[in-house]
Protein backbone atom coordinates (compact mmCIF):
# COMPACT_ATOMS: atom_id res chain seq x y z
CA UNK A 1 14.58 84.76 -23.80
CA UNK A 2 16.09 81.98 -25.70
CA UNK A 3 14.08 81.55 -29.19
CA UNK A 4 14.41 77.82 -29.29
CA UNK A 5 11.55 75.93 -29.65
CA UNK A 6 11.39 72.73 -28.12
CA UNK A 7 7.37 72.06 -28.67
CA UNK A 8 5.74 72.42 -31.42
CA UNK A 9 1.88 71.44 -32.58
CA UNK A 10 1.55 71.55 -36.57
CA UNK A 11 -1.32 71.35 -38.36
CA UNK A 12 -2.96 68.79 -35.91
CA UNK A 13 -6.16 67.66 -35.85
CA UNK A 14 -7.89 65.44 -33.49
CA UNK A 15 -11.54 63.63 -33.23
CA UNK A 16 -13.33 62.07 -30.61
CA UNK A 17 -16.04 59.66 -32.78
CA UNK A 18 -17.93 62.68 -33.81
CA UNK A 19 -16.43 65.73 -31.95
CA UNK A 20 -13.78 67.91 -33.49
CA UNK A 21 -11.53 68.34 -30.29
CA UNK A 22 -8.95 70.35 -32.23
CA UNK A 23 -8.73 71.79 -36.03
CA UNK A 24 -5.33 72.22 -37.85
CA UNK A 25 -3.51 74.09 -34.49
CA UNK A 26 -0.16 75.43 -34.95
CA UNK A 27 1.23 75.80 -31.64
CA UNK A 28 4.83 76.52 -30.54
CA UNK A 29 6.49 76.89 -27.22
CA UNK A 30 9.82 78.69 -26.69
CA UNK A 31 12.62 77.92 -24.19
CA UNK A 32 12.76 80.41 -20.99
CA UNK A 33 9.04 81.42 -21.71
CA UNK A 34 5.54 80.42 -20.13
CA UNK A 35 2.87 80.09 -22.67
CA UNK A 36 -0.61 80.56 -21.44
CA UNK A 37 -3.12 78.48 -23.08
CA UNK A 38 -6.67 79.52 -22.41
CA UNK A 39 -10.04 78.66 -23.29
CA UNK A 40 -13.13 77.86 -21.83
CA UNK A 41 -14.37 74.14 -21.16
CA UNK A 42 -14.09 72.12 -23.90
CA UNK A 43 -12.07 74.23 -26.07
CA UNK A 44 -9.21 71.50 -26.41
CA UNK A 45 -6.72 72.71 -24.34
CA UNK A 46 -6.13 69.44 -22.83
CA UNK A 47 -6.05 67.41 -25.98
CA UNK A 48 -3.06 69.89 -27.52
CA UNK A 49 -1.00 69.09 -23.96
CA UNK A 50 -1.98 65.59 -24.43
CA UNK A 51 -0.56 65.37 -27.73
CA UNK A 52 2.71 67.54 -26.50
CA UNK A 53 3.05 64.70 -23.76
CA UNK A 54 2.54 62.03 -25.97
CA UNK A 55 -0.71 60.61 -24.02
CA UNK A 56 -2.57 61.45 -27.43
CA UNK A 57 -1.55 60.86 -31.22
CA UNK A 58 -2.67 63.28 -33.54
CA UNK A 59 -5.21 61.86 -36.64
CA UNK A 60 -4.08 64.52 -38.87
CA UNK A 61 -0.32 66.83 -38.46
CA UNK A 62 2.32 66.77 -35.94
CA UNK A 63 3.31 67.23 -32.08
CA UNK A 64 7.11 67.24 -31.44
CA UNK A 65 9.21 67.67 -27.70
CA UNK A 66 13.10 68.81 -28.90
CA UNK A 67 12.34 67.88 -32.08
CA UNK A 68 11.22 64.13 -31.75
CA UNK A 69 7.92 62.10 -31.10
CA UNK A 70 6.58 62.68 -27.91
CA UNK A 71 5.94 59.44 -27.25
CA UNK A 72 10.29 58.72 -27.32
CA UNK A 73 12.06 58.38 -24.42
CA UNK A 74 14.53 60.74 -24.33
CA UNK A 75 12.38 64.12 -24.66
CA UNK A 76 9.75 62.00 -22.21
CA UNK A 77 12.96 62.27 -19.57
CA UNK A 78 13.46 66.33 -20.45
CA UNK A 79 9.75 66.98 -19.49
CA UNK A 80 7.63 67.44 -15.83
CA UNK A 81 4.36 67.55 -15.79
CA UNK A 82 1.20 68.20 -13.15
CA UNK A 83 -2.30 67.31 -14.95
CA UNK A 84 -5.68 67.67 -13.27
CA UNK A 85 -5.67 64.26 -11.98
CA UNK A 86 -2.73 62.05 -10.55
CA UNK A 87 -2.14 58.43 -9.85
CA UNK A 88 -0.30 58.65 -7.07
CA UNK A 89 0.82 56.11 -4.49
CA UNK A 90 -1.06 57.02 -1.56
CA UNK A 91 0.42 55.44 0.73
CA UNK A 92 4.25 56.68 -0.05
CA UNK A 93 5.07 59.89 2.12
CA UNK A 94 5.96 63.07 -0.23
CA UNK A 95 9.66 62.87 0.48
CA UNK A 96 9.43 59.04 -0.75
CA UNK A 97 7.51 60.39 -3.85
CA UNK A 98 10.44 62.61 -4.53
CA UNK A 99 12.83 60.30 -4.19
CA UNK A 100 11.07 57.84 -6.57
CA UNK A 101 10.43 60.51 -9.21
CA UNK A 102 13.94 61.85 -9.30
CA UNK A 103 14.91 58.22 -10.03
CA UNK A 104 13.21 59.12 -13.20
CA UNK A 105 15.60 61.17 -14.48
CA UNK A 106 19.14 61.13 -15.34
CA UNK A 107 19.96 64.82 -13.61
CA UNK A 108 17.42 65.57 -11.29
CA UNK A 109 16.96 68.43 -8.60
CA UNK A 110 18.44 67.76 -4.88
CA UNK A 111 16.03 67.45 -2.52
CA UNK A 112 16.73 70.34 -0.96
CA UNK A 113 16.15 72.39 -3.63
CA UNK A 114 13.10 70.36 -4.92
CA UNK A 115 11.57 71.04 -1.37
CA UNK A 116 12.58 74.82 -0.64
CA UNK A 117 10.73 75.62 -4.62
CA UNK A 118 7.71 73.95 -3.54
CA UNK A 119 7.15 74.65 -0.37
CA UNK A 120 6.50 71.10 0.76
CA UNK A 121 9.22 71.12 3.81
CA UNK A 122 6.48 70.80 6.35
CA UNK A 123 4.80 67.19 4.38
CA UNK A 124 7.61 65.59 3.68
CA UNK A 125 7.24 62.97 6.23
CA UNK A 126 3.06 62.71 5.62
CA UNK A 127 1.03 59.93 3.59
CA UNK A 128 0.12 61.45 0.41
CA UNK A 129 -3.54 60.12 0.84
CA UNK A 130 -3.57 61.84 4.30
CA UNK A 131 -3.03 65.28 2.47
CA UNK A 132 -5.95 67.94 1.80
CA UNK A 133 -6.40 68.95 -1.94
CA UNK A 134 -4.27 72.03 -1.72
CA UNK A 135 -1.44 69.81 -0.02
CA UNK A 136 -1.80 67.10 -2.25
CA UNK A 137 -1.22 69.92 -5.44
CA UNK A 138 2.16 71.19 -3.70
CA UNK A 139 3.36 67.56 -3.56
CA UNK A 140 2.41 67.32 -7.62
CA UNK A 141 4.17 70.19 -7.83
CA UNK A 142 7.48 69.22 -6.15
CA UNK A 143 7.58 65.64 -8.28
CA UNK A 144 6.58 68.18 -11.46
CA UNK A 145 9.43 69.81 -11.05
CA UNK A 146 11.78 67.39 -9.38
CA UNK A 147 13.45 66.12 -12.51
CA UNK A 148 14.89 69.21 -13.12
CA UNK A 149 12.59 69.77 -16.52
CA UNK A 150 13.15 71.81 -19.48
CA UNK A 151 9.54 71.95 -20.33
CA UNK A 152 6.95 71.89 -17.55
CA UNK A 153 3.47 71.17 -18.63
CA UNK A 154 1.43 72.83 -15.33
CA UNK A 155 -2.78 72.42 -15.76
CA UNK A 156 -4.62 74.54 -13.84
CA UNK A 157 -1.76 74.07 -11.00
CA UNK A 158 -3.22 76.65 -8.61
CA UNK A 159 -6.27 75.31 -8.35
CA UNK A 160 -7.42 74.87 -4.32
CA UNK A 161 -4.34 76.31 -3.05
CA UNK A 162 -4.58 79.07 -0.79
CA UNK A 163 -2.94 82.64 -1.41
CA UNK A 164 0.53 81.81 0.54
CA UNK A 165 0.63 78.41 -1.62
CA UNK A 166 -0.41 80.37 -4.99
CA UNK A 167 2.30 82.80 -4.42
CA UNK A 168 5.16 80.49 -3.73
CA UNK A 169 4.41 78.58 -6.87
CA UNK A 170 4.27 81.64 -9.40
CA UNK A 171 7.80 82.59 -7.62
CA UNK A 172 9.17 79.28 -8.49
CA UNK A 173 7.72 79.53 -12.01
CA UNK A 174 9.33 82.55 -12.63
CA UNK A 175 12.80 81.12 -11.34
CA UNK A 176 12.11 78.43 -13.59
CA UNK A 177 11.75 80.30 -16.83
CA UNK A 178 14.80 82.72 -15.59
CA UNK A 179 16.57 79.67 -15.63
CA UNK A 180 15.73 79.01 -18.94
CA UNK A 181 12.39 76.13 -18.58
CA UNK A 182 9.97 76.61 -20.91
CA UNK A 183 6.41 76.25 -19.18
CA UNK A 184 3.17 75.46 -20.72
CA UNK A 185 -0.02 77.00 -18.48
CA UNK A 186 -3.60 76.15 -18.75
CA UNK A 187 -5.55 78.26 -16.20
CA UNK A 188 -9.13 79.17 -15.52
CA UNK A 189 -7.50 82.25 -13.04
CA UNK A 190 -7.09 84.91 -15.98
CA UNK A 191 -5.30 87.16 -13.30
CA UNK A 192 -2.53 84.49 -13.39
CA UNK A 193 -1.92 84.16 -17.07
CA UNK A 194 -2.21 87.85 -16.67
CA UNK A 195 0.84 88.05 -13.91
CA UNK A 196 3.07 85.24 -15.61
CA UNK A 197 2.67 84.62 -19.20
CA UNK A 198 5.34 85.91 -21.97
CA UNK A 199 2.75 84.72 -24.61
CA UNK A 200 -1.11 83.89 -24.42
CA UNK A 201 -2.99 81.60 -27.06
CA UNK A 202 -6.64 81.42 -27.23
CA UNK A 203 -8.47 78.41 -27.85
CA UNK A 204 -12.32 78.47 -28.74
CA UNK A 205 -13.83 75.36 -30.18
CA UNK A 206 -10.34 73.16 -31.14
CA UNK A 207 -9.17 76.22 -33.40
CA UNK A 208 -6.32 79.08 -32.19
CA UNK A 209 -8.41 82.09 -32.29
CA UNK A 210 -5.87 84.56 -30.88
CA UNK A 211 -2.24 84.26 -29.80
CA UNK A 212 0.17 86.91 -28.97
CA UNK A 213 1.62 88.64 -25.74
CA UNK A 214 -0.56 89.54 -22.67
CA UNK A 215 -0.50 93.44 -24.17
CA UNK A 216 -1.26 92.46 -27.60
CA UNK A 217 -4.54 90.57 -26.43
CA UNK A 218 -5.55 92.89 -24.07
CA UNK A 219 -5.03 95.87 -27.38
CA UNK A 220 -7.59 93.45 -29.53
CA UNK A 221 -10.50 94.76 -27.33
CA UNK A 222 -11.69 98.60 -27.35
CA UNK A 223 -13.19 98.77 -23.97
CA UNK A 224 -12.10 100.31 -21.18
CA UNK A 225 -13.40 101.04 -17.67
CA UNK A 226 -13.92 104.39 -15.74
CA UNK A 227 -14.43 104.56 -12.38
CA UNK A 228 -14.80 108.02 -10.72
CA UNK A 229 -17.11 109.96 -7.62
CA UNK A 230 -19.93 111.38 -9.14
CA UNK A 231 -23.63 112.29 -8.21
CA UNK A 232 -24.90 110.46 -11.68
CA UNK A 233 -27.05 107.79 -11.61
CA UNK A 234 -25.65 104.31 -12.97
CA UNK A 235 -29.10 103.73 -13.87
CA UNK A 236 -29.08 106.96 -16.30
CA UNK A 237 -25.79 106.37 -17.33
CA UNK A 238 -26.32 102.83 -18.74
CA UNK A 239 -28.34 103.96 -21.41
CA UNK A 240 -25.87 106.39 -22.74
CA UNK A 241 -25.09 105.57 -26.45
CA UNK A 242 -22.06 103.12 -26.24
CA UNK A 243 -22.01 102.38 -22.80
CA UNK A 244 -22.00 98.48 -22.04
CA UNK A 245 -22.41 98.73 -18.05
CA UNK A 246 -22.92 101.28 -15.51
CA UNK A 247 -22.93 100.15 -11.63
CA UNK A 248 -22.27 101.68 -8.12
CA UNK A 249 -19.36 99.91 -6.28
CA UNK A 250 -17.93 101.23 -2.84
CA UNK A 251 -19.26 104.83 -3.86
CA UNK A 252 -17.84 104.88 -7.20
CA UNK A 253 -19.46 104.96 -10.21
CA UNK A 254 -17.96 102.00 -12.58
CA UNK A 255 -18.53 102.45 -15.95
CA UNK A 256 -17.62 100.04 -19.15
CA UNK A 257 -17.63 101.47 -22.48
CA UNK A 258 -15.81 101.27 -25.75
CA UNK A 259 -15.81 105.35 -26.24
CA UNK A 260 -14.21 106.46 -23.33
CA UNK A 261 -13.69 109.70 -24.34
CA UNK A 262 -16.80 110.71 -25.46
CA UNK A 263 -18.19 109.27 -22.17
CA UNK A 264 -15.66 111.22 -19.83
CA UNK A 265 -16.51 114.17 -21.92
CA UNK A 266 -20.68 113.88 -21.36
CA UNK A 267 -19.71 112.74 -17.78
CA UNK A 268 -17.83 116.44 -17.40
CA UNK A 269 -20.46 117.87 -18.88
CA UNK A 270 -23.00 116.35 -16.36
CA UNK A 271 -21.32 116.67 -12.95
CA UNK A 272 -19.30 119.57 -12.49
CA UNK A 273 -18.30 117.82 -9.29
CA UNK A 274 -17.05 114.82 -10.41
CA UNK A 275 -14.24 113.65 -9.20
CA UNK A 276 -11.45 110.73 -9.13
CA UNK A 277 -11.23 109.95 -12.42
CA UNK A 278 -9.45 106.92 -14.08
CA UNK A 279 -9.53 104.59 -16.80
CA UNK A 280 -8.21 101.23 -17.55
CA UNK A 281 -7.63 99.53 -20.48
CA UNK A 282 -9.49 95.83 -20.93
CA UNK A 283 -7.39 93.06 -18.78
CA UNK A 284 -6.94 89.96 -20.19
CA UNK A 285 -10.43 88.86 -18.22
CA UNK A 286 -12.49 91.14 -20.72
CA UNK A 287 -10.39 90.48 -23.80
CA UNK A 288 -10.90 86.51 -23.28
CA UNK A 289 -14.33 87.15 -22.79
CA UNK A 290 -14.61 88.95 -25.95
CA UNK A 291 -12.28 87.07 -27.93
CA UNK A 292 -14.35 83.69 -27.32
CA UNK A 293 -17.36 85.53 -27.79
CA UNK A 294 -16.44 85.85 -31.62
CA UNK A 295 -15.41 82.61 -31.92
CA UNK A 296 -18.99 81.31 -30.67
């Protein structure tokens, strides 16, 4: 991974009338890496990619893109992006959307290439408005990506595609950063930050509360899970000192705790039968959970 940085937040601070969207945020994104930014509604994660994009000025502090205002054209012409909501054309068919968008820029992606990464081969002669919501986020994706970007700015870009569809776009992604894109990632599916981020940042209430890799989030929370066959009673179970939850799932017992030890140990001790026994660290599901429980 290149170290470069070629987006930075600093300090920046930024008010709606009377609502604090975000507090003094330091934020940095590195060449050849995807940066997850999570938080729940409201937290300000699209007001910091607003202010990367330029959309937004800052009241207080600083965005840069390759070390300029955001708002410049030249880094605007080094950047793709696919928001939440696009104005596009409806009436243009998506191979005339790519060909407008890679007008946009002065090296952009062949077609062929644009269409094999997003998987849009079999709409490229459809209206866009005659497109169903997953089809119409494949076609943002191609004209995201068909400038041939070294930043990509992707919100919540999975959002009502189907399985086939999600999995072709976090291949692409990776190929992207392997070629050396940085990629900015807002996502409500913690399983995908989980699969593709190199760094996670955690925003609760306009402030960074967390940032580091997937495995030094996940290593912030204590719990873990058990799972195992045993005769035991979830019921009896949950009320065990230091047990959070204990439920019944397919036959196995499911158990969340922040001792697991001591609970495999009394668990031993209990059923002499038990059987199947694992434990898992928190994902990064339970550590966001807990992480923007704190910050509440």
């Amino acid at each position: 991974m290149n170290d470069a940085v070629v987006a930075r937040l600093e300090g920046a601070s930024k008010r709606y009338g009377g609502v604090l969207a975000l507090d003094r945020v330091d934020l940095q994104v590195r060449r050849g890496e995807v940066l997850a930014l999570l938080g729940p509604n409201g937290a300000g994660k699209t007001t910091a990619i607003s202010l990367l994009l330029g959309l937004l000025r800052a009241d207080t502090g600083s965005a840069t893109l390759f070390d300029a205002a955001p708002q410049a054209l030249a880094p605007r012409r080094r950047i793709g992006a696919m928001l939440q909501t696009a104005a596009v054309p409806e009436t243009l068919t998506v191979g005339e959307m790519i060909g407008l968008f890679r007008s946009y820029y002065p090296r952009p992606r062949t077609v062929a290439d644009i269409v094999e990464l997003s998987g849009v081969g079999t709409l490229i002669n459809t209206r866009y408005g005659k497109l169903s919501g997953g089809q119409q986020r494949r076609a943002q994706f191609a004209l995201a990506i068909a400038g041939n970007a070294e930043i990509l700015f992707l919100d919540e870009p999975t959002t009502g595609l189907d399985i086939e569809a999600r999995e072709t776009m976090w291949k692409t992604i990776r190929t992207l950063v392997h070629e050396g894109c940085a990629i900015v990632l807002t996502t409500h599916y913690l399983e995908e930050a989980e699969a593709l981020a190199d760094r996670v940042s955690v925003l609760a209430r306009g402030r960074i509360v967390a940032s580091g890799s997937v495995q030094q989030i996940r290593a912030r929370v204590a719990q873990r899970q058990i799972r195992c066959v045993s005769a035991l009673m979830p019921d009896a179970i949950a009320a065990w000192p230091q047990v959070r939850s204990a439920t019944r799932s397919g036959g196995r017992l499911e158990i969340v705790t922040d001792a697991a030890e001591d609970i495999v140990r009394r668990l031993l001790a209990e059923d002499a039968q038990l059987s199947d026994l694992e434990i898992r660290r928190a994902g990064l599901a339970e550590a966001f959970v807990e992480i923007t429980k704190e910050a509440a």
